[in-house]
C-alpha atoms as a PDB file:
ATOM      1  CA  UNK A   1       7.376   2.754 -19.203  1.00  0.00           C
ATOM      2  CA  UNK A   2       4.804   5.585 -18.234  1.00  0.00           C
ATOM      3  CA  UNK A   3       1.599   4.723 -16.360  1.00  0.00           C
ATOM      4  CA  UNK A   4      -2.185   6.623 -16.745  1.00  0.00           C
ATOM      5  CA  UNK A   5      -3.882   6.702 -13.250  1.00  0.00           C
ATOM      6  CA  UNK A   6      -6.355   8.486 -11.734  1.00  0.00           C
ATOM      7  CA  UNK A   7      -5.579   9.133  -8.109  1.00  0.00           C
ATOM      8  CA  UNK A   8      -8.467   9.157  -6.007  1.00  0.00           C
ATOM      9  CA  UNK A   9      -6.184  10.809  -2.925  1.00  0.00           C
ATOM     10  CA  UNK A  10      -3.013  13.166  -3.017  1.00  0.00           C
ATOM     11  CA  UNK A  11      -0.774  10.425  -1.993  1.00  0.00           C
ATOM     12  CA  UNK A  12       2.806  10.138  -3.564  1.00  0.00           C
ATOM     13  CA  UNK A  13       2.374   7.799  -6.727  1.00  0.00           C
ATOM     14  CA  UNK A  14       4.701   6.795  -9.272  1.00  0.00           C
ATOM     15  CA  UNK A  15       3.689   7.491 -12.606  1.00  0.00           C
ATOM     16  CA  UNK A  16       6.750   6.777 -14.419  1.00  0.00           C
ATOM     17  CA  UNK A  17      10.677   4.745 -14.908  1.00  0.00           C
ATOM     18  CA  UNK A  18      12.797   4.187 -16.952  1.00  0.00           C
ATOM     19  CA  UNK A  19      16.885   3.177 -16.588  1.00  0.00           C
ATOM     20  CA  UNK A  20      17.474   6.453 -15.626  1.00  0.00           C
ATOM     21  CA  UNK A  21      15.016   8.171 -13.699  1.00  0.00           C
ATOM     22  CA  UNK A  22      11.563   7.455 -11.934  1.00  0.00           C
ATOM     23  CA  UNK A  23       8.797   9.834 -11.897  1.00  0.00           C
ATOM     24  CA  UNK A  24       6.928  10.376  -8.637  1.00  0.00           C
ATOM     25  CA  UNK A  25       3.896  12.951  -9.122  1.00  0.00           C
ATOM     26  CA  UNK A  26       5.587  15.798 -11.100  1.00  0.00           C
ATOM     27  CA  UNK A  27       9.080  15.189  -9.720  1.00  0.00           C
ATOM     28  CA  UNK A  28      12.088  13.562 -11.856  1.00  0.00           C
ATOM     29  CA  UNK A  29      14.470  11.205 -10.065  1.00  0.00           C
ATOM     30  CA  UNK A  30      17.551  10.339 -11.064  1.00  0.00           C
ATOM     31  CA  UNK A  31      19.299   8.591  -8.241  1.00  0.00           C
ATOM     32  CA  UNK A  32      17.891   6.061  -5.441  1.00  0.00           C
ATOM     33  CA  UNK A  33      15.109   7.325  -3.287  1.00  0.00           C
ATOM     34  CA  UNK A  34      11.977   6.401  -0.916  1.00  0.00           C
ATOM     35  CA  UNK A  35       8.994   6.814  -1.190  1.00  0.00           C
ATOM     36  CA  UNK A  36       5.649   6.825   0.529  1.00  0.00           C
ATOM     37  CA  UNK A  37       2.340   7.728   0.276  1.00  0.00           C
ATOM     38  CA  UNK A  38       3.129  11.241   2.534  1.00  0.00           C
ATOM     39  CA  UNK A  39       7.311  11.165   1.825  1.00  0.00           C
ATOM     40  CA  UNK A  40       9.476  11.264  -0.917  1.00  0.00           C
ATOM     41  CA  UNK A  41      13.755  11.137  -0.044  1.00  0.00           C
ATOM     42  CA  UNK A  42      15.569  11.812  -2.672  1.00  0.00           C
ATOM     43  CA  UNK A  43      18.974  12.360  -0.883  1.00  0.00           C
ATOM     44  CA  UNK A  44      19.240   8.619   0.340  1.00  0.00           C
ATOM     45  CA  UNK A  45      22.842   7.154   0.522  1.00  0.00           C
ATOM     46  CA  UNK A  46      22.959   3.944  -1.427  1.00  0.00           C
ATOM     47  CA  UNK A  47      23.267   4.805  -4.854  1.00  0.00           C
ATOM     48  CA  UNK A  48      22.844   1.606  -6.152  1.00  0.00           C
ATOM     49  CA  UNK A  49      21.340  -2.041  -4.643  1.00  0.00           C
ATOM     50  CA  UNK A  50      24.746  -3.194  -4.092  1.00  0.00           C
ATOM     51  CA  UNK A  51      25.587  -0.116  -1.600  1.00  0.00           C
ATOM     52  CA  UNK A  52      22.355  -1.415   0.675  1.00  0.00           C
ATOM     53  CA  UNK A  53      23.666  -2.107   3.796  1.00  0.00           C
ATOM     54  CA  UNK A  54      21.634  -2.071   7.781  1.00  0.00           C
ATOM     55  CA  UNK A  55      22.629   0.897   8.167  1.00  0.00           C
ATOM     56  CA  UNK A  56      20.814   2.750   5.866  1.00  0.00           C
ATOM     57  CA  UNK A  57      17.364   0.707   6.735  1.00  0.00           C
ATOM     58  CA  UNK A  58      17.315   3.583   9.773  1.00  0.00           C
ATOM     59  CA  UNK A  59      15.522   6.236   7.020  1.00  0.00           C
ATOM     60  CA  UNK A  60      13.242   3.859   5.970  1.00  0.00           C
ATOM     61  CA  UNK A  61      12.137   2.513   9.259  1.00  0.00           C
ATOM     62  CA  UNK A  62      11.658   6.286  10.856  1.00  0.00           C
ATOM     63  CA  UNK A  63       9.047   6.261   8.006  1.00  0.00           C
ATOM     64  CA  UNK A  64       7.132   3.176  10.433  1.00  0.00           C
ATOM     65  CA  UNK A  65       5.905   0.942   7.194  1.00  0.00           C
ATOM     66  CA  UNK A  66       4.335  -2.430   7.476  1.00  0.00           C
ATOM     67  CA  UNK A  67       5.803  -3.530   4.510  1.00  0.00           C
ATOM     68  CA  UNK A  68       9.163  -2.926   2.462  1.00  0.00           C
ATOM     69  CA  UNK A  69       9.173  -3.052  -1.508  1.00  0.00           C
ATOM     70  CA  UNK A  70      12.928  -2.894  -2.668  1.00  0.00           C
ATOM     71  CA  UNK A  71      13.346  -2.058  -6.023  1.00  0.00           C
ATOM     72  CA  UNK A  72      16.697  -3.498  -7.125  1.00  0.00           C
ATOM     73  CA  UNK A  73      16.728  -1.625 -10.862  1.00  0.00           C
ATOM     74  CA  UNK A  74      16.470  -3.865 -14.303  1.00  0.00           C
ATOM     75  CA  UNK A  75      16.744  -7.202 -12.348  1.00  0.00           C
ATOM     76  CA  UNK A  76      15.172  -9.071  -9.311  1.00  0.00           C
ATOM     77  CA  UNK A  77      18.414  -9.223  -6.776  1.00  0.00           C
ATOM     78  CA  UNK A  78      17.768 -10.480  -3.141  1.00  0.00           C
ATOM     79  CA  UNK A  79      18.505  -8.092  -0.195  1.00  0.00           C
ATOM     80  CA  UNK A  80      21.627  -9.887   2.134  1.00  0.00           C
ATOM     81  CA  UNK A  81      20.470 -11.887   4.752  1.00  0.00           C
ATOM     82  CA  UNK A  82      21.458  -9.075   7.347  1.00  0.00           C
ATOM     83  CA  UNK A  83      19.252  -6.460   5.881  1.00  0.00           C
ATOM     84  CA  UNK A  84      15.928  -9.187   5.822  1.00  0.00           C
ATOM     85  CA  UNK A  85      16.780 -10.041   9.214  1.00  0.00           C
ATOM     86  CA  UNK A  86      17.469  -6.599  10.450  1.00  0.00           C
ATOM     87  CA  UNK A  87      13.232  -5.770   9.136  1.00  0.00           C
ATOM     88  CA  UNK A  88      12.266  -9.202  10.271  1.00  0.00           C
ATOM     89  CA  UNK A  89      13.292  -8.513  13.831  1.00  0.00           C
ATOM     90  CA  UNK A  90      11.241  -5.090  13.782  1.00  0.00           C
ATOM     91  CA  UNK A  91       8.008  -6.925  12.031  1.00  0.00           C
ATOM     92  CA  UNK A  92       8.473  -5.369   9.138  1.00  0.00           C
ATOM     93  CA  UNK A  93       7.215  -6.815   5.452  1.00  0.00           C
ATOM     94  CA  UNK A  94       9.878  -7.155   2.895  1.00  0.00           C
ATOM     95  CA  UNK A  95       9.755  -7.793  -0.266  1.00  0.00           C
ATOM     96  CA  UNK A  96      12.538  -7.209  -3.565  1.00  0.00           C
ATOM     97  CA  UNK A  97      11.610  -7.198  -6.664  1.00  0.00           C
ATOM     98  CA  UNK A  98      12.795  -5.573 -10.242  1.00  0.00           C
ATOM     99  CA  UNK A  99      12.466  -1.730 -10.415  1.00  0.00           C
ATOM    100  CA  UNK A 100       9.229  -2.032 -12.517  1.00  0.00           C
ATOM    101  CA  UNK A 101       7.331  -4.102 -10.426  1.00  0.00           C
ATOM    102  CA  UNK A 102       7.964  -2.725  -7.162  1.00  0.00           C
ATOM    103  CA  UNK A 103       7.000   1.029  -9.080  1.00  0.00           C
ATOM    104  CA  UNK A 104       3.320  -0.795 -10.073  1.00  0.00           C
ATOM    105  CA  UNK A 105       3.178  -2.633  -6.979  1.00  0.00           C
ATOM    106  CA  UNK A 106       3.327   0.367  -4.639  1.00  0.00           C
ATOM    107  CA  UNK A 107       1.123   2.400  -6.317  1.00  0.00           C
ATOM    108  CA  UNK A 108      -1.394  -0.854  -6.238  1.00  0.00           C
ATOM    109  CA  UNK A 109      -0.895  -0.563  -1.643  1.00  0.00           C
ATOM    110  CA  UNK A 110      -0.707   2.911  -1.921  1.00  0.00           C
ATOM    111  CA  UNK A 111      -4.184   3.627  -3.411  1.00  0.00           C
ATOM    112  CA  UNK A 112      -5.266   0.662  -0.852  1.00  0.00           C
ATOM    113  CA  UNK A 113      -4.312   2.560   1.910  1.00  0.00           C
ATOM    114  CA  UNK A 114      -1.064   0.448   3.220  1.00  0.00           C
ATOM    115  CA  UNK A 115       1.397   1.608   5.292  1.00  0.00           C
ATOM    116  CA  UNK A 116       4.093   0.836   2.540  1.00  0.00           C
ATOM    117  CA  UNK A 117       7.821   2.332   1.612  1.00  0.00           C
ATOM    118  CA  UNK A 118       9.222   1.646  -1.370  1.00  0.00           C
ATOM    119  CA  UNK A 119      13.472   2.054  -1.799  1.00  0.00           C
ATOM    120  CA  UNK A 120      14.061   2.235  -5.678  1.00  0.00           C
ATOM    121  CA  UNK A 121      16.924   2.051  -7.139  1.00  0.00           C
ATOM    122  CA  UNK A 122      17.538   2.604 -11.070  1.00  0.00           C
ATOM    123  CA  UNK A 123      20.642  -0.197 -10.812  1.00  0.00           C
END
């Protein structure tokens, strides 16, 4: 699916995804990533939603959001209880949702000026 905005600030904003890439700005990625309104990682471990594990919340909470969108590729999964407990304990929002919802949804708290991070993956 490709979205038409018109960014009022430079921030990071997804304008694109399909099953096998999501477009961030001008960029074209093919694997798992994070992104915010200031950062985009494209080298994060998991390579798919079944690979999250605590561990590799540490990337995503350097980035200090108030909220979490996880998107868990072509269907809504739920993260394990130790990763929503792990953000709960550090105040942090969560929320998982299918890979095109999370993509509209950040761009939605982006362009409102939230402190969001959204982890994508494509499955």
């Amino acid at each position: 699916m490709k979205f038409t905005l018109e960014p009022t600030s430079r921030a990071n904003l997804i304008r694109g995804y399909s099953a096998t890439e999501i477009v961030i700005g001008e960029r074209h990625v093919q694997g798992s990533c994070i992104v915010t309104a200031e950062r985009l990682i494209t080298d994060w471990e998991p390579q798919s939603f079944a690979e999250l594990r605590v561990a590799h919340l540490e990337a995503v909470l350097a980035l200090s959001p108030e909220l979490v969108l996880l998107g868990t590729g072509a269907t809504q999964r739920f993260a394990p209880h130790d990763v929503r407990a792990a953000l709960a304990e550090r105040g942090v929002g969560l929320e998982a949702m299918y890979l095109g919802a999370a993509c509209r949804t950040y761009n939605v708290l982006v362009q409102e000026e939230r402190r969001v991070a959204a982890a994508l993956f494509l499955s």
